[in-house]
Protein backbone atom coordinates (compact mmCIF):
# COMPACT_ATOMS: atom_id res chain seq x y z
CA UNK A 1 -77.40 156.57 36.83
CA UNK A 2 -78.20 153.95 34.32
CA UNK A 3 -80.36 150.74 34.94
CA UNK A 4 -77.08 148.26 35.50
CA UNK A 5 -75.39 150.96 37.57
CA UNK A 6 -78.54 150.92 40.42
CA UNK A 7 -79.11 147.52 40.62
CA UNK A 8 -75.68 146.31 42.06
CA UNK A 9 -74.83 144.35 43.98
CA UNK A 10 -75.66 141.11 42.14
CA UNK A 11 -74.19 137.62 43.45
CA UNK A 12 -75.10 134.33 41.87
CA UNK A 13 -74.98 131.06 43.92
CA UNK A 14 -76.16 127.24 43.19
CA UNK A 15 -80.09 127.25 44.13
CA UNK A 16 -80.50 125.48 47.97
CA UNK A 17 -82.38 122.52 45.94
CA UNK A 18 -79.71 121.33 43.94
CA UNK A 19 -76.97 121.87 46.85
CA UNK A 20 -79.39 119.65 48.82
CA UNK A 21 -79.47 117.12 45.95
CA UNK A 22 -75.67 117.62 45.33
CA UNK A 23 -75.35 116.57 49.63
CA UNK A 24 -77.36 113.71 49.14
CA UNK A 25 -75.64 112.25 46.18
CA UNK A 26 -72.56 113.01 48.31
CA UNK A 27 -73.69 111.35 51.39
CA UNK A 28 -75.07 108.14 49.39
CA UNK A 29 -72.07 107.54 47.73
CA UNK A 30 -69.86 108.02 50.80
CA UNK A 31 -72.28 105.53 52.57
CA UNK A 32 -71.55 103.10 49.67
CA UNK A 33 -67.79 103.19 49.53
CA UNK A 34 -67.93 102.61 53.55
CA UNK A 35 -70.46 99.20 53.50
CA UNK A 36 -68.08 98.68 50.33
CA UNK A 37 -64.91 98.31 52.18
CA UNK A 38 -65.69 97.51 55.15
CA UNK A 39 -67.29 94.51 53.98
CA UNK A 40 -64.28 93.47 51.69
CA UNK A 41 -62.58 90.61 53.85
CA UNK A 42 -59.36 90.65 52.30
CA UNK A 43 -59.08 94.67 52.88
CA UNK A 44 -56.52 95.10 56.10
CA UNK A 45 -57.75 98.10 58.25
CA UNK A 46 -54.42 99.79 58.19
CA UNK A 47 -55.33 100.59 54.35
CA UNK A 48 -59.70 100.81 54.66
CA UNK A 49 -60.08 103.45 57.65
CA UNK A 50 -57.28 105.80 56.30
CA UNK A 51 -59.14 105.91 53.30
CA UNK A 52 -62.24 106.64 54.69
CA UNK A 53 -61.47 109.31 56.25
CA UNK A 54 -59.78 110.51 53.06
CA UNK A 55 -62.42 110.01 51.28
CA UNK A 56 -65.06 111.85 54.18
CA UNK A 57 -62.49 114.62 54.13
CA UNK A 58 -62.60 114.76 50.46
CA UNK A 59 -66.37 114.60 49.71
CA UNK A 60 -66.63 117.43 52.74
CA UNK A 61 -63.96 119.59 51.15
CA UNK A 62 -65.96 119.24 47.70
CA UNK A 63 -68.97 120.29 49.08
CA UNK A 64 -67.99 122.52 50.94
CA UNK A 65 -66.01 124.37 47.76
CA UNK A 66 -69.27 124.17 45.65
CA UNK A 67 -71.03 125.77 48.17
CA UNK A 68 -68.55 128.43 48.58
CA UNK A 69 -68.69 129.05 44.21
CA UNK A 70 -70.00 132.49 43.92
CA UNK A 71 -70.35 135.34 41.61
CA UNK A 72 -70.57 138.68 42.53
CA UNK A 73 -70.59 142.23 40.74
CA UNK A 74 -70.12 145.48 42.29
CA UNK A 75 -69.50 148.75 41.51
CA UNK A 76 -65.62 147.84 41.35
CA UNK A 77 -65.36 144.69 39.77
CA UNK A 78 -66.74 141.37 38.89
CA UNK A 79 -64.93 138.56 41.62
CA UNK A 80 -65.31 135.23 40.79
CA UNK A 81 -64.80 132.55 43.20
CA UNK A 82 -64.49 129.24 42.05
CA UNK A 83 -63.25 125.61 43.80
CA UNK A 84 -59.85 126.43 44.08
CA UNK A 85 -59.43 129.66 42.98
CA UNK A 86 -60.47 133.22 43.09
CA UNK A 87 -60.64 136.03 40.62
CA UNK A 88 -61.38 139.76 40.54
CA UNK A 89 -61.99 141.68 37.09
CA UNK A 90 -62.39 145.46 37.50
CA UNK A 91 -64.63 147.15 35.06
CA UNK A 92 -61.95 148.85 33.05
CA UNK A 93 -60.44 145.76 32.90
CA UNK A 94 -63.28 143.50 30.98
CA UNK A 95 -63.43 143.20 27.23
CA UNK A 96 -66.59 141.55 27.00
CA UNK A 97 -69.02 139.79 28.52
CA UNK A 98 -70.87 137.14 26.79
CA UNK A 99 -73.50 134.05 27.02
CA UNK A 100 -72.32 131.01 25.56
CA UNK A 101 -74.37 127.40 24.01
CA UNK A 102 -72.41 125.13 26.26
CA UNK A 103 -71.43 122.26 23.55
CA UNK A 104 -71.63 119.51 26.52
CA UNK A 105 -75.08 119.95 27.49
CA UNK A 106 -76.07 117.50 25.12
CA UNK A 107 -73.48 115.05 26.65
CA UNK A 108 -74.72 115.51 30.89
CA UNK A 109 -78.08 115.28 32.11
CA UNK A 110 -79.03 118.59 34.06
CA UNK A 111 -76.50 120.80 32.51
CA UNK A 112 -76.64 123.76 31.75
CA UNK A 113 -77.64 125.10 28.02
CA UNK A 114 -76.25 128.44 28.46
CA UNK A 115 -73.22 129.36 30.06
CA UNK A 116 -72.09 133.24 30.42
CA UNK A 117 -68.34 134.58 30.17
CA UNK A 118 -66.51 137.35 30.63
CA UNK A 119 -62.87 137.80 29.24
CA UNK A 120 -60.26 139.68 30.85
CA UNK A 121 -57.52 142.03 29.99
CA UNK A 122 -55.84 139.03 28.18
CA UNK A 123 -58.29 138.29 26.18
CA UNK A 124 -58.85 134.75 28.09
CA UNK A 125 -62.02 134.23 28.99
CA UNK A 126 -63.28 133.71 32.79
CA UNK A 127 -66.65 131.18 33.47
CA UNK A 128 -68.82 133.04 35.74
CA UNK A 129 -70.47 130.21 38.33
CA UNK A 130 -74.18 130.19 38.21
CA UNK A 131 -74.99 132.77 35.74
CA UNK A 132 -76.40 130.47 33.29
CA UNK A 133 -79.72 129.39 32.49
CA UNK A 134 -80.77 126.91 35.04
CA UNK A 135 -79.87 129.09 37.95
CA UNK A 136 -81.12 132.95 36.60
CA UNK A 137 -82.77 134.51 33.46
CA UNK A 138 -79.25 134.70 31.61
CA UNK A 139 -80.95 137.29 29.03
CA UNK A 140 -82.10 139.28 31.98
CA UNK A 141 -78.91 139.58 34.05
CA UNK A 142 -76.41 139.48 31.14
CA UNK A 143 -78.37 143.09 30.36
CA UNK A 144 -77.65 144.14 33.28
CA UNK A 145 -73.79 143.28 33.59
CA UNK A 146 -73.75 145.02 30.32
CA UNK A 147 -75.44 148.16 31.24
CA UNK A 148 -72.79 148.22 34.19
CA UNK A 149 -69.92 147.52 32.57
CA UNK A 150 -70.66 150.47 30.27
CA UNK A 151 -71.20 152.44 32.81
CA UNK A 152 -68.59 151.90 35.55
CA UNK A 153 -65.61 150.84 32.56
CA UNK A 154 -64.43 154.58 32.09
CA UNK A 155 -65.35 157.22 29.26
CA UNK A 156 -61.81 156.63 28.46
CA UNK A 157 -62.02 152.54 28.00
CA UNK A 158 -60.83 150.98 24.78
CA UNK A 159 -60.36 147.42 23.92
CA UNK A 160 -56.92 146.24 23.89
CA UNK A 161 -55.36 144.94 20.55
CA UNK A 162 -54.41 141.68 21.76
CA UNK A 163 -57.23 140.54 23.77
CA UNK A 164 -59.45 141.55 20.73
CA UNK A 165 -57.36 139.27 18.62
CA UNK A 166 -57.67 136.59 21.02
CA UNK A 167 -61.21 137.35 21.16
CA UNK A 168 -61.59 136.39 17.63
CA UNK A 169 -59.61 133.24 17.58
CA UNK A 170 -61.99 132.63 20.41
CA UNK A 171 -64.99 133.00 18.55
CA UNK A 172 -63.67 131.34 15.73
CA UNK A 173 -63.01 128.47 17.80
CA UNK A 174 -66.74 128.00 19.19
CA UNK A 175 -67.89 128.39 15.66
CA UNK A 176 -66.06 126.09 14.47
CA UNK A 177 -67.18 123.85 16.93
CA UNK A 178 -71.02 123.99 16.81
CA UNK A 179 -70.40 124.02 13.20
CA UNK A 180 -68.13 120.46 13.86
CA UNK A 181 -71.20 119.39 16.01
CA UNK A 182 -73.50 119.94 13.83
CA UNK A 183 -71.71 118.25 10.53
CA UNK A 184 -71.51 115.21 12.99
CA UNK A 185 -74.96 115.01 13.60
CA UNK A 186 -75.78 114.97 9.64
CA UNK A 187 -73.63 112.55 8.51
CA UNK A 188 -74.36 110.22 11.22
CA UNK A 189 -77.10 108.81 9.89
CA UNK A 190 -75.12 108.07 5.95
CA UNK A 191 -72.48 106.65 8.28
CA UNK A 192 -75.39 104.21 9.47
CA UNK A 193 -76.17 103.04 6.40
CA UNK A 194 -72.45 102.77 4.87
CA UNK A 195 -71.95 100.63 7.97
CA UNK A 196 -74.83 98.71 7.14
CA UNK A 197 -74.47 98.14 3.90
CA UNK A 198 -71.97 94.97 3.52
CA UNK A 199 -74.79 93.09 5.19
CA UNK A 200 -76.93 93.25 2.02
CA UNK A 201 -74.32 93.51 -0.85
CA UNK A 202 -71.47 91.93 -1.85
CA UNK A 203 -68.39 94.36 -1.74
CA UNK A 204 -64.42 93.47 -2.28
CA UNK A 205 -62.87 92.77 0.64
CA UNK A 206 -61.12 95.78 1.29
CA UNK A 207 -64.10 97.89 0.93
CA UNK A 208 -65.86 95.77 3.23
CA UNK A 209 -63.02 96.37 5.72
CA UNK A 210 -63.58 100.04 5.18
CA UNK A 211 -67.25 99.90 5.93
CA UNK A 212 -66.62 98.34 9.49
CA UNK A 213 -68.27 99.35 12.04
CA UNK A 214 -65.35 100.13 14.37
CA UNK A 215 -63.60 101.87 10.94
CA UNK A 216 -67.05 103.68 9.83
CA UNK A 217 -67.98 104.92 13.47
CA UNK A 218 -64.97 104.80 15.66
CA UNK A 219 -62.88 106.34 13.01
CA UNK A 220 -65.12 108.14 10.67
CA UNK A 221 -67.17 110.40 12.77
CA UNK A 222 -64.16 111.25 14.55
CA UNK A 223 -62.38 112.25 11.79
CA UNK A 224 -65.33 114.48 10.08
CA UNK A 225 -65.74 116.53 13.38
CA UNK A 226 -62.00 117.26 12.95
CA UNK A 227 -61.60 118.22 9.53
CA UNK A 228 -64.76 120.12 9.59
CA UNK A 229 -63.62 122.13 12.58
CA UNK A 230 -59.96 122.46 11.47
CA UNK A 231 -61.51 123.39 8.30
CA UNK A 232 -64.78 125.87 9.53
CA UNK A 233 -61.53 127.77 11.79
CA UNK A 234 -59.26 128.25 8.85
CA UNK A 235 -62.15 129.81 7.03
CA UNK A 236 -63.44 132.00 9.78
CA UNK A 237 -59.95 133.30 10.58
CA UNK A 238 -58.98 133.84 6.72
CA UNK A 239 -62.25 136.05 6.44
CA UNK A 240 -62.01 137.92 9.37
């Protein structure tokens, strides 16, 4: 048997160190909303200790559904358990499986860079938990769900026409969108200076009103990550 075949089982779970971390941040905030409220004079107890034990049962729940996030392969199928929901993709079932940049690293400290997927008979693709890049070696383990997949899929497997178009539209889409990202990022700095520039000569007032700040930042980046992403998907879909 091949190299992905013999080395399943595989299951992926959040590391015990950030789970611990993840508890903490759970317990300290629950600690904080208590002294919070019950501190609050105007606050009638009918409305703070129904809460709080809303909130306890809430914060438990959510822990408790993190910790429960798993992925496991097998020789029959991928399942994927997430918070409130569980899936199971068999072999023959998968039409890919593929890691990801995650475009919202950038944006949240501790995230992950990488994020893996694997898309179903649909062509939708699945997130699977904690096969990314801070938790495993994504190059590593992706190799090895590949190797499997070919192996346990079927000699008779062959991707389905609609999941491979909506395969493409998918890639498409994250193209366009690390292409949108990265347009962003360029012209931010000419967007600086435009902004900048009524404060050291004199323009008409219109284009003064133009060169806002709220107008040259609020609305201007905005609208280049749109048209460049609108028009980076167009192009990609046109040329196949």
């Amino acid at each position: 048997m091949g190299a992905g075949y013999e080395r399943l089982p595989r299951e992926y779970r959040s590391k015990r160190s950030r789970m611990r971390l993840f508890l903490w941040v759970i317990a300290l905030g629950t600690v904080s909303v208590a002294l919070t409220l019950l501190s609050a004079d105007d606050l009638p107890t009918s409305f703070t200790y129904p809460f709080l034990v809303a909130w306890v049962a809430l914060m438990g729940w959510l822990f408790y559904a993190t910790l429960r996030c798993s992925t496991t392969a097998d020789l029959k199928a991928i399942h994927v358990r997430a918070m409130v929901r569980r899936r199971r993709l068999a072999w023959e079932d998968i039409q890919g499986i593929r890691a990801e940049l995650n475009p919202g690293a950038a944006l949240q400290q501790n995230a992950p860079g990488v994020l893996v997927y694997a898309f179903g008979r649909d062509g939708k693709k699945v997130l699977l938990p904690f096969l990314d890049d801070l938790h495993v070696n994504v190059e590593r383990e992706v190799g090895v769900l590949l190797e499997a997949w070919e192996e346990l899929r079927g000699e008779d497997w062959a991707p389905l026409p609609e999941a491979v178009a909506r395969i493409d539209r998918h890639n498409a889409r994250q193209a366009a969108i690390l292409t949108a990202f990265a347009t962003t990022m360029l012209v931010f700095i000419p967007l600086v200076v435009l902004m900048l520039l009524p404060l050291f000569v004199d323009m008409p007032g219109w284009l003064e009103s133009v060169l806002h700040p709220f107008v040259t930042m609020g609305v201007g980046m905005p609208l280049v990550f749109v048209l460049t992403a609108v028009f980076s998907y167009r192009r990609r879909m046109r040329d196949g």
